[in-house]
PDB file of N, CA and C in Angstrom:
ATOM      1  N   UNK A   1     109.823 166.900  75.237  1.00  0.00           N
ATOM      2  CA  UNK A   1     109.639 167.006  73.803  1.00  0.00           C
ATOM      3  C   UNK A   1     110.936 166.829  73.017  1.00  0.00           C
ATOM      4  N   UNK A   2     112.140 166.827  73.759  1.00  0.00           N
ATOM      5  CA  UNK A   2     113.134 166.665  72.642  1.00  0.00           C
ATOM      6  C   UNK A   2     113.492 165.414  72.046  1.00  0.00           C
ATOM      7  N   UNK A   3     113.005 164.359  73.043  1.00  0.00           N
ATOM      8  CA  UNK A   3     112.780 162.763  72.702  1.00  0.00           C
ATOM      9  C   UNK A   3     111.959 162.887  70.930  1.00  0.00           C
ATOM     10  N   UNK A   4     111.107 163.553  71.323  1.00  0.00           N
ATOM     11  CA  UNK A   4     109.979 163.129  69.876  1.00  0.00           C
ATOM     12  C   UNK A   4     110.526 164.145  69.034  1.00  0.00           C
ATOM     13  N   UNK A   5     111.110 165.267  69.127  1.00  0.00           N
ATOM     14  CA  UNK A   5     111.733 166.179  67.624  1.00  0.00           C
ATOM     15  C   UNK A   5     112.983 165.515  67.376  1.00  0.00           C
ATOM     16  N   UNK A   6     113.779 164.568  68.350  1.00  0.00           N
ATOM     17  CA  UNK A   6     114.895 163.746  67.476  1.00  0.00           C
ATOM     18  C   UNK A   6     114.296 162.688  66.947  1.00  0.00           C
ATOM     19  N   UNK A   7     113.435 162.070  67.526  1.00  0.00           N
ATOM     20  CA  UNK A   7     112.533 160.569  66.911  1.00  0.00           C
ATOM     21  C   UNK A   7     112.371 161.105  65.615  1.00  0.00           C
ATOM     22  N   UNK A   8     111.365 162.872  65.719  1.00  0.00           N
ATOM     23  CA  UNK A   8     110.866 162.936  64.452  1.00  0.00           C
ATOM     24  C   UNK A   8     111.457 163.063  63.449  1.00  0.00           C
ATOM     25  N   UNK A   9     113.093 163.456  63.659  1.00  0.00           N
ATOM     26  CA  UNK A   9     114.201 163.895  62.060  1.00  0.00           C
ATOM     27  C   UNK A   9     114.295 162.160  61.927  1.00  0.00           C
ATOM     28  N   UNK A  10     114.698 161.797  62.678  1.00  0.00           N
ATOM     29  CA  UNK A  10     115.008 159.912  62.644  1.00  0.00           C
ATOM     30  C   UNK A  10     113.953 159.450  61.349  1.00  0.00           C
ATOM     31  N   UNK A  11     112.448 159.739  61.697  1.00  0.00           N
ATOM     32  CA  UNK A  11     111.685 158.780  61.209  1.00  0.00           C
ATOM     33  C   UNK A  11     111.344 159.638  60.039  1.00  0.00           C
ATOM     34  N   UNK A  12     110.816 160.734  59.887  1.00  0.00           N
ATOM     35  CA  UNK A  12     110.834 161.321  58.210  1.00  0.00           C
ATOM     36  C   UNK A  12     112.551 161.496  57.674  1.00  0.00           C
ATOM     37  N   UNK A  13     113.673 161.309  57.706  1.00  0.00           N
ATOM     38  CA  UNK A  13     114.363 161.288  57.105  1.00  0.00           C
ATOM     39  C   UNK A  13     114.958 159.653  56.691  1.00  0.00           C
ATOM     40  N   UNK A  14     114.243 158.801  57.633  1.00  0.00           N
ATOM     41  CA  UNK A  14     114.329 156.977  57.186  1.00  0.00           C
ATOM     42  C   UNK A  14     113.582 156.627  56.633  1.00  0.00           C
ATOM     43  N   UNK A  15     112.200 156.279  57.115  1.00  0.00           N
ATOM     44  CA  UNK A  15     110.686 155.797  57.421  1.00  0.00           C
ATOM     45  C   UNK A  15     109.950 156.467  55.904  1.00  0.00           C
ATOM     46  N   UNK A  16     109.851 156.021  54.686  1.00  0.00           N
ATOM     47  CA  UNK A  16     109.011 156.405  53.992  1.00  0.00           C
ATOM     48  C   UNK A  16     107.153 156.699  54.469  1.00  0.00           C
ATOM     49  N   UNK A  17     106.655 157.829  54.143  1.00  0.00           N
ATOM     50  CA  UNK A  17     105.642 158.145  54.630  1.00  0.00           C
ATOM     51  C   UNK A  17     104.586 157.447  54.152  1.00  0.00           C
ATOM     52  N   UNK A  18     103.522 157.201  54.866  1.00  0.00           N
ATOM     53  CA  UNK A  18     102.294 156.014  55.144  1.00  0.00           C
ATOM     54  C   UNK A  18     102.686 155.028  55.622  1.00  0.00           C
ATOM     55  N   UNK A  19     104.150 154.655  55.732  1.00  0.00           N
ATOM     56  CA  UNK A  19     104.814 153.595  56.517  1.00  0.00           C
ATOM     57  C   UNK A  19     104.097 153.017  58.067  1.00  0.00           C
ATOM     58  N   UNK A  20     104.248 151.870  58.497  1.00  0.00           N
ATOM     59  CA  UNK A  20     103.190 151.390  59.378  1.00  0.00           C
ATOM     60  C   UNK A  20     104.593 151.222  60.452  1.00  0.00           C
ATOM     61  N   UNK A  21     104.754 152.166  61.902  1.00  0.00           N
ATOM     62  CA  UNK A  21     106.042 151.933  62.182  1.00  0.00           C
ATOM     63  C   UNK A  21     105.480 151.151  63.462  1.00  0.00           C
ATOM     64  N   UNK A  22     105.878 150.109  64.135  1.00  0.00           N
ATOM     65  CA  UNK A  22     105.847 149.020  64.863  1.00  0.00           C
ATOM     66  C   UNK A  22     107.022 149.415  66.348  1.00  0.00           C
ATOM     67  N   UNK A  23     106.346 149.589  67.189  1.00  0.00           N
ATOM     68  CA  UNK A  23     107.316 149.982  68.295  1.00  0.00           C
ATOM     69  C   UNK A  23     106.657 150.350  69.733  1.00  0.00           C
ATOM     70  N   UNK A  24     107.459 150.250  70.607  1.00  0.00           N
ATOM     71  CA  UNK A  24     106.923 150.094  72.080  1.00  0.00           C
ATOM     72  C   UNK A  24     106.322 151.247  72.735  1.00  0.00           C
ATOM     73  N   UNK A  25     105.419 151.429  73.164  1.00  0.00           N
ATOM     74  CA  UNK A  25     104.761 152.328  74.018  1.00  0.00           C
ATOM     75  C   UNK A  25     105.469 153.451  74.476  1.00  0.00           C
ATOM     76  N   UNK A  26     106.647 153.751  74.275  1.00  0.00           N
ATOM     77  CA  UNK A  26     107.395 155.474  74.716  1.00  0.00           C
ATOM     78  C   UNK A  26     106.551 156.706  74.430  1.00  0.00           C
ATOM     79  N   UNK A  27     106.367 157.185  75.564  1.00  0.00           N
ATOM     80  CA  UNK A  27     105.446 158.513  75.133  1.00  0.00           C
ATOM     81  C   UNK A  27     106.134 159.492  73.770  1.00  0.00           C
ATOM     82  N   UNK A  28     107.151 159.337  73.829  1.00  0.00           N
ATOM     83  CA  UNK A  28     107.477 160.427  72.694  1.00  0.00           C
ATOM     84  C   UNK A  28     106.805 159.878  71.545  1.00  0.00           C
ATOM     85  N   UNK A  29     106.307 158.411  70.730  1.00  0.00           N
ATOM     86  CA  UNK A  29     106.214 158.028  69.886  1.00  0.00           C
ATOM     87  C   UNK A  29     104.901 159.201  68.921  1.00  0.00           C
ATOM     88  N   UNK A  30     103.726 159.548  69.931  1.00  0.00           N
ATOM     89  CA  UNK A  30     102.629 159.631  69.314  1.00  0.00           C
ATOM     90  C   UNK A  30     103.051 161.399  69.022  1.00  0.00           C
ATOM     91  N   UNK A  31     103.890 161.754  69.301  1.00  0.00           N
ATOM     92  CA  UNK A  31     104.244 162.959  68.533  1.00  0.00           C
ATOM     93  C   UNK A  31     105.309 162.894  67.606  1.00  0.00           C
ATOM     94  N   UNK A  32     106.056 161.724  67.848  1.00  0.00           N
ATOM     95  CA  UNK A  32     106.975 161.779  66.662  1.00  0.00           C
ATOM     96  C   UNK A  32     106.518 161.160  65.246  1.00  0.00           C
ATOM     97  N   UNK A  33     105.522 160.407  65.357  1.00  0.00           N
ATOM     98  CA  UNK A  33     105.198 159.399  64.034  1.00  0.00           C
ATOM     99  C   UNK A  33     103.590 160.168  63.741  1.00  0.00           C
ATOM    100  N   UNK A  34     103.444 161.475  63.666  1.00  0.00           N
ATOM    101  CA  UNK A  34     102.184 162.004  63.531  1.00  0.00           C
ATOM    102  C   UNK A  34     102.784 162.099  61.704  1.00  0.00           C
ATOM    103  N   UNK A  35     101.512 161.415  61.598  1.00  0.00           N
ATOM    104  CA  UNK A  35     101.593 160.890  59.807  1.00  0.00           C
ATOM    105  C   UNK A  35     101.652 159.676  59.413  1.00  0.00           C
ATOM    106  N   UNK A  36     102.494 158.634  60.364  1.00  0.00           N
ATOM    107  CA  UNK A  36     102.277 157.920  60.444  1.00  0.00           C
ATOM    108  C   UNK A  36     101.489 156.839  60.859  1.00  0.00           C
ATOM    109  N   UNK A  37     101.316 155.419  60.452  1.00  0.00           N
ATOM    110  CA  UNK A  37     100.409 154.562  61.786  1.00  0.00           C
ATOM    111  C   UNK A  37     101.748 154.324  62.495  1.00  0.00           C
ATOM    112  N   UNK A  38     101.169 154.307  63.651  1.00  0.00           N
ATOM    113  CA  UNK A  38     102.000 153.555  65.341  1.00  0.00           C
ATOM    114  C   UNK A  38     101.289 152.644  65.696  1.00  0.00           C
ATOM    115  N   UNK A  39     101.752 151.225  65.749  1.00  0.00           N
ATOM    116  CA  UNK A  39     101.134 150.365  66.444  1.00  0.00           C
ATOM    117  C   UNK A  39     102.146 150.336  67.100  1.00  0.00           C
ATOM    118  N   UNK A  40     101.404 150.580  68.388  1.00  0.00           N
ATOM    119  CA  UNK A  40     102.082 150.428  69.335  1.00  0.00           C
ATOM    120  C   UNK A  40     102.250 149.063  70.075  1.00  0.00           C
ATOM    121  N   UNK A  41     102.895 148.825  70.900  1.00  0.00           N
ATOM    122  CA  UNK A  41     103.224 147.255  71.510  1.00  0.00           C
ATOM    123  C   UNK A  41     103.574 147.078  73.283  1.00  0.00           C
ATOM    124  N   UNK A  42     102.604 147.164  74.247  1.00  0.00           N
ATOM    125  CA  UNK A  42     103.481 147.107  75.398  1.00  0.00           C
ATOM    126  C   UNK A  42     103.988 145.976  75.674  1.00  0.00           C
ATOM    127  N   UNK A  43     105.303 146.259  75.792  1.00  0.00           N
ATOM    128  CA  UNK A  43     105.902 144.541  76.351  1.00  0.00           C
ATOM    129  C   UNK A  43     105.645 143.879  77.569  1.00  0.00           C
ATOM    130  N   UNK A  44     105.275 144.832  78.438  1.00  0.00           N
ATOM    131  CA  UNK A  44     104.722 144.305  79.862  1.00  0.00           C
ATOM    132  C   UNK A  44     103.265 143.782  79.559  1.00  0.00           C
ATOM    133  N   UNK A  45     102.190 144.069  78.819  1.00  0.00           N
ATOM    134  CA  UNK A  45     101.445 143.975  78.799  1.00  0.00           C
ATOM    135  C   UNK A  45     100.955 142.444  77.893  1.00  0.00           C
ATOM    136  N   UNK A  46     101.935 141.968  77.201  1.00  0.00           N
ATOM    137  CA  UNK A  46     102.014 141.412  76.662  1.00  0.00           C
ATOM    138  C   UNK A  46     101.994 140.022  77.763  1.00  0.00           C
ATOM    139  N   UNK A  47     103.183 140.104  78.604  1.00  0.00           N
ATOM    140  CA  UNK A  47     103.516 139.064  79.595  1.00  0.00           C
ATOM    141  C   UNK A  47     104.385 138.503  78.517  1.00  0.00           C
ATOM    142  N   UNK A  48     105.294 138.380  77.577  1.00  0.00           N
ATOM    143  CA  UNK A  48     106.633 137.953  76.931  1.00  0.00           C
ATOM    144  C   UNK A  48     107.847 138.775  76.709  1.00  0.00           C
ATOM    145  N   UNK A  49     109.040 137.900  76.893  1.00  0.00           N
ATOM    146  CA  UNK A  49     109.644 138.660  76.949  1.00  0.00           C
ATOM    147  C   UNK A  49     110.018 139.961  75.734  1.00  0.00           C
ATOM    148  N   UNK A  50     110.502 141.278  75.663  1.00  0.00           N
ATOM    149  CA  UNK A  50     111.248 141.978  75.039  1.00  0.00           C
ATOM    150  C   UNK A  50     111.161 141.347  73.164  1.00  0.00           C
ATOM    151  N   UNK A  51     112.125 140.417  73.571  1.00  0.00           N
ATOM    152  CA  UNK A  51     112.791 139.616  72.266  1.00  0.00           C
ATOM    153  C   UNK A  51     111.522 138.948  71.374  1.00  0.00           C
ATOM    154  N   UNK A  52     110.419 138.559  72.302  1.00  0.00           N
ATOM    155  CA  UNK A  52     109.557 137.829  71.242  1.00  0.00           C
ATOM    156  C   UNK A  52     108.324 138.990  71.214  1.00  0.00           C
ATOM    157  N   UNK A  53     107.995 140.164  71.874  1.00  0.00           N
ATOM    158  CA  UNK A  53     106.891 140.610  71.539  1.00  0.00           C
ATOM    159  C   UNK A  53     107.440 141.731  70.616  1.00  0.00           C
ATOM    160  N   UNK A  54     108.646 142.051  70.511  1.00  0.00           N
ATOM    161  CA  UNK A  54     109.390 143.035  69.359  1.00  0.00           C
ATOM    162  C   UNK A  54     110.251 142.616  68.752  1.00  0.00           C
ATOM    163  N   UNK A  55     110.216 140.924  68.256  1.00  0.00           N
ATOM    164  CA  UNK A  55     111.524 140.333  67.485  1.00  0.00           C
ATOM    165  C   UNK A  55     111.893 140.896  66.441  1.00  0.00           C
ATOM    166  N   UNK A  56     111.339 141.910  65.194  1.00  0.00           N
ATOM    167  CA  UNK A  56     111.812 142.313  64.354  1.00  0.00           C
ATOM    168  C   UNK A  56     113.018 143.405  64.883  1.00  0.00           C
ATOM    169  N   UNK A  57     112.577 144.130  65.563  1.00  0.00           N
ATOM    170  CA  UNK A  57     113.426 145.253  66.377  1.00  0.00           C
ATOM    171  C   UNK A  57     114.719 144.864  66.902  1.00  0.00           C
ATOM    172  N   UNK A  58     114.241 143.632  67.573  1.00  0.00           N
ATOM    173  CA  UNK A  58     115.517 142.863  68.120  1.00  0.00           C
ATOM    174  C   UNK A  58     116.673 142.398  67.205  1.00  0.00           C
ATOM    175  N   UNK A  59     115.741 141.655  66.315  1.00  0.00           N
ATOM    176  CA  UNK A  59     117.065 141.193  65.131  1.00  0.00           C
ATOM    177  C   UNK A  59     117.824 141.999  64.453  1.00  0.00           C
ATOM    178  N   UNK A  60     117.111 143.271  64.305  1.00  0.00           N
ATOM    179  CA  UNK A  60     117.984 144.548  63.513  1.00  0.00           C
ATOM    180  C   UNK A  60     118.888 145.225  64.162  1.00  0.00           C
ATOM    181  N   UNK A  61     118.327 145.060  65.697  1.00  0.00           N
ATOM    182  CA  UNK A  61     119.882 145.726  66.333  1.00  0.00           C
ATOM    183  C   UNK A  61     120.925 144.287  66.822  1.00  0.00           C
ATOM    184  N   UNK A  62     120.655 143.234  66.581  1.00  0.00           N
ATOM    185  CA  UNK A  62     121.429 141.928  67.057  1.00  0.00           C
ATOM    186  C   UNK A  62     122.465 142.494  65.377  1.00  0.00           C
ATOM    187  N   UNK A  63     122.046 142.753  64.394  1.00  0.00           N
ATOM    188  CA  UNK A  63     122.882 143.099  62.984  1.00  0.00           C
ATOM    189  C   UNK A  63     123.572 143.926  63.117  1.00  0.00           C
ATOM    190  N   UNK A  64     123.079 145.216  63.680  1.00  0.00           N
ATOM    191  CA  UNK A  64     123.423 146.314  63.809  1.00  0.00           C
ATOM    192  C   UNK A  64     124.781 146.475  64.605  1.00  0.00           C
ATOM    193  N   UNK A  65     124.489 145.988  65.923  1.00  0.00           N
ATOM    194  CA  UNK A  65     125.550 145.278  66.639  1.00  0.00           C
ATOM    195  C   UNK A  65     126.634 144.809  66.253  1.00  0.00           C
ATOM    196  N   UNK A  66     126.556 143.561  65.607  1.00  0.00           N
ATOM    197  CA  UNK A  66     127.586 142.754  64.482  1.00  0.00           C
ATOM    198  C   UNK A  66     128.520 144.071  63.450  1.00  0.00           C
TER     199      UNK A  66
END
């Protein structure tokens, strides 16, 4: 549980609420984004890689990075 009570300061102190947050299958998610929607995304499940089944994610930390 401490995965999803740091997720959860993360996402109500960023994430405006009703926000639709987009992110990969980690169990902590469905307790941290309670209020939120989670669409969730498995990348294995997908059969592509990482980069194209979560490219928004990707590009923000390729910035972030920079």
């Amino acid at each position: 549980m401490p995965k999803a009570l740091t997720l959860r300061q993360f996402i109500t102190a960023n994430i405006e609420s009703g926000s639709i947050i987009v992110a990969d299958g980690l169990t902590s998610y469905p307790a941290a984004t309670a209020g939120y929607v989670h669409q969730a995304i498995s990348v294995t499940a997908t059969g592509r890689p990482a980069h194209e089944s979560l490219a928004a994610v990707h590009r923000l930390f390729v910035q972030v990075k920079r």
